[in-house]
C-alpha atoms as a PDB file:
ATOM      1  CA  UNK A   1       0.000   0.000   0.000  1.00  0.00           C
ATOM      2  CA  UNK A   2       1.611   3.387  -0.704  1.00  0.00           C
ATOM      3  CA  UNK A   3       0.998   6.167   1.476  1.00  0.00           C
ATOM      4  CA  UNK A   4      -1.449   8.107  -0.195  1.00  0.00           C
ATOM      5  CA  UNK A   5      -3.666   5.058   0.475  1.00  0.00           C
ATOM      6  CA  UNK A   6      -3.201   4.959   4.167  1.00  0.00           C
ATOM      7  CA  UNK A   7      -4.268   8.644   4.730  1.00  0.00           C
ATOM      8  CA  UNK A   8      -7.135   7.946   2.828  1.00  0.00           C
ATOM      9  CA  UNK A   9      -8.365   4.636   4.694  1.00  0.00           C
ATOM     10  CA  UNK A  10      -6.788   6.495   7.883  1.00  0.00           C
ATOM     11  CA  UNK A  11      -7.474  10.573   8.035  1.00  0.00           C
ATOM     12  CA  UNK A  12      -6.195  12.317  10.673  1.00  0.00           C
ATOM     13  CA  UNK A  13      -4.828   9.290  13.186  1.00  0.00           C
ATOM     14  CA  UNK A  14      -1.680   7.721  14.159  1.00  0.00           C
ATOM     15  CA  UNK A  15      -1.377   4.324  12.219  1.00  0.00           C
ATOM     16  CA  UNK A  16       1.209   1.489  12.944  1.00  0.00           C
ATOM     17  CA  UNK A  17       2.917   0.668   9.648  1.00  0.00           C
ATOM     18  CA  UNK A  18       5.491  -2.143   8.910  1.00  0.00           C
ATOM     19  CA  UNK A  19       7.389  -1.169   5.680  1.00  0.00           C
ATOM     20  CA  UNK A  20       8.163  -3.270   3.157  1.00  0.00           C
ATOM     21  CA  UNK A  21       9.944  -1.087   0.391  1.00  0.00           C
ATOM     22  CA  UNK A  22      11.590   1.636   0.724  1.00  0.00           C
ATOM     23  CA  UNK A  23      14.174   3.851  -0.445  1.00  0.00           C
ATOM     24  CA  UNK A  24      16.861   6.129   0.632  1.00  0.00           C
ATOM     25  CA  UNK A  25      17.505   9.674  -0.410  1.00  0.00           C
ATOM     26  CA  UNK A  26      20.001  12.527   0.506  1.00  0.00           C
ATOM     27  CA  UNK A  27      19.964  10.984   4.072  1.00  0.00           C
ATOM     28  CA  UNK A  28      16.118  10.192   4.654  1.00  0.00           C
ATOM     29  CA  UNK A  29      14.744   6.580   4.812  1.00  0.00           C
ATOM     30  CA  UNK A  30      11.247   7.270   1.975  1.00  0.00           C
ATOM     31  CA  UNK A  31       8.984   4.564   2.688  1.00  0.00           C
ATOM     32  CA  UNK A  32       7.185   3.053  -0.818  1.00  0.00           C
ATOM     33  CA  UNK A  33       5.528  -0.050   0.355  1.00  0.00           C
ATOM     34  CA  UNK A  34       3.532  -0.528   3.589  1.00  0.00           C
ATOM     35  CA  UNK A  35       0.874  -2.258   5.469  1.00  0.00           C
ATOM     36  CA  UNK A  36      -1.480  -0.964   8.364  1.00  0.00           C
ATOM     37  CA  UNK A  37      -0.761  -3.152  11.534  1.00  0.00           C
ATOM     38  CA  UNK A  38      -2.938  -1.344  13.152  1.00  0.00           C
ATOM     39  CA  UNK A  39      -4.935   2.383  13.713  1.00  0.00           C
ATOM     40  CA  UNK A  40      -4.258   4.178  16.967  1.00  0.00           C
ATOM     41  CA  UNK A  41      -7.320   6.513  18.127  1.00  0.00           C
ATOM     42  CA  UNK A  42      -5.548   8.209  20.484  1.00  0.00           C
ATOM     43  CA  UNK A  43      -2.378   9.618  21.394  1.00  0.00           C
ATOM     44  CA  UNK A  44      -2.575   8.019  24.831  1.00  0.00           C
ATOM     45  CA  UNK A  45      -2.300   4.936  23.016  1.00  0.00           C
ATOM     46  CA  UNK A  46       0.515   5.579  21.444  1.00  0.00           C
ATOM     47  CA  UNK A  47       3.032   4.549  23.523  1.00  0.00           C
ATOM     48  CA  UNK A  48       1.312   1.344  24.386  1.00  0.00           C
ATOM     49  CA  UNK A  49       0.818  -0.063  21.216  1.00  0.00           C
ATOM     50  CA  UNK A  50       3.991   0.471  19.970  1.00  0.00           C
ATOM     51  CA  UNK A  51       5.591  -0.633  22.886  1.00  0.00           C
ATOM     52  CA  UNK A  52       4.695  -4.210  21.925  1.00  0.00           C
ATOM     53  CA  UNK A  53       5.717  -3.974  18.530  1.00  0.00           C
ATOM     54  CA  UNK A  54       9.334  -2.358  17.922  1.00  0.00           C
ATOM     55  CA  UNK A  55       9.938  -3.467  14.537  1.00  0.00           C
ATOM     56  CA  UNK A  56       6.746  -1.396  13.576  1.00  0.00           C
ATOM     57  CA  UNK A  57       6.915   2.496  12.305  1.00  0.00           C
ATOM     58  CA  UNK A  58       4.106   4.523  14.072  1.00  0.00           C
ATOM     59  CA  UNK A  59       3.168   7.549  12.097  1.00  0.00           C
ATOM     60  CA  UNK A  60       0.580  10.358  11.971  1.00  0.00           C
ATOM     61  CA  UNK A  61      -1.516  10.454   8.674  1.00  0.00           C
ATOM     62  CA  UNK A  62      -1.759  14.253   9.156  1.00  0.00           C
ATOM     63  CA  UNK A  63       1.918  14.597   6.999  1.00  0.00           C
ATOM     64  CA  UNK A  64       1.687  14.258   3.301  1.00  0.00           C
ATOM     65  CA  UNK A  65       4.244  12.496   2.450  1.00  0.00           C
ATOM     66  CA  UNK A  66       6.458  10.074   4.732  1.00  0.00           C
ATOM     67  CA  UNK A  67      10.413  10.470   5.160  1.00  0.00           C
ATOM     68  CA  UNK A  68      12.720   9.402   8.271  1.00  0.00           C
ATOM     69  CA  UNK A  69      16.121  10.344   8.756  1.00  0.00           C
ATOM     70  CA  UNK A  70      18.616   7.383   8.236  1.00  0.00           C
ATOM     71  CA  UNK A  71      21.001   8.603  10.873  1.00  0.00           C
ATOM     72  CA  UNK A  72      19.402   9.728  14.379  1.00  0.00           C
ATOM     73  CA  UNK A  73      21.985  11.452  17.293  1.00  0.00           C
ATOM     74  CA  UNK A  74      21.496  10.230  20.767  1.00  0.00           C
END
């Protein structure tokens, strides 16, 4: 599913996404493929659903398009 898709089936919420293609660019990690794991209603929630699943990207449908950084500082 490409992201467009998910902020249709998914306006406005946090969804739980594990990625299956993506790409990198001038230092950002560009997601291409994806599936919903799962919506989150609230940010409350957050924290608890993804706290079971750590291989899974949590993201706010709100953003048009979807990018990471590749390198995060501690």
């Amino acid at each position: 599913m490409k992201w467009e898709e998910v902020r249709s089936l998914y306006p406005n919420q946090w969804v739980l996404l594990d990625i299956f293609l993506k790409v990198e660019r001038e230092g950002k990690i560009i997601p291409v493929d994806m599936k919903v794991i799962n919506s989150i209603p609230g940010e409350g929630l957050l924290v608890k659903e993804t706290r079971n699943a750590p291989l899974y990207l949590p993201y706010h449908t709100k953003h048009k398009t979807i990018q990471l950084n590749k390198n995060v500082s501690n």
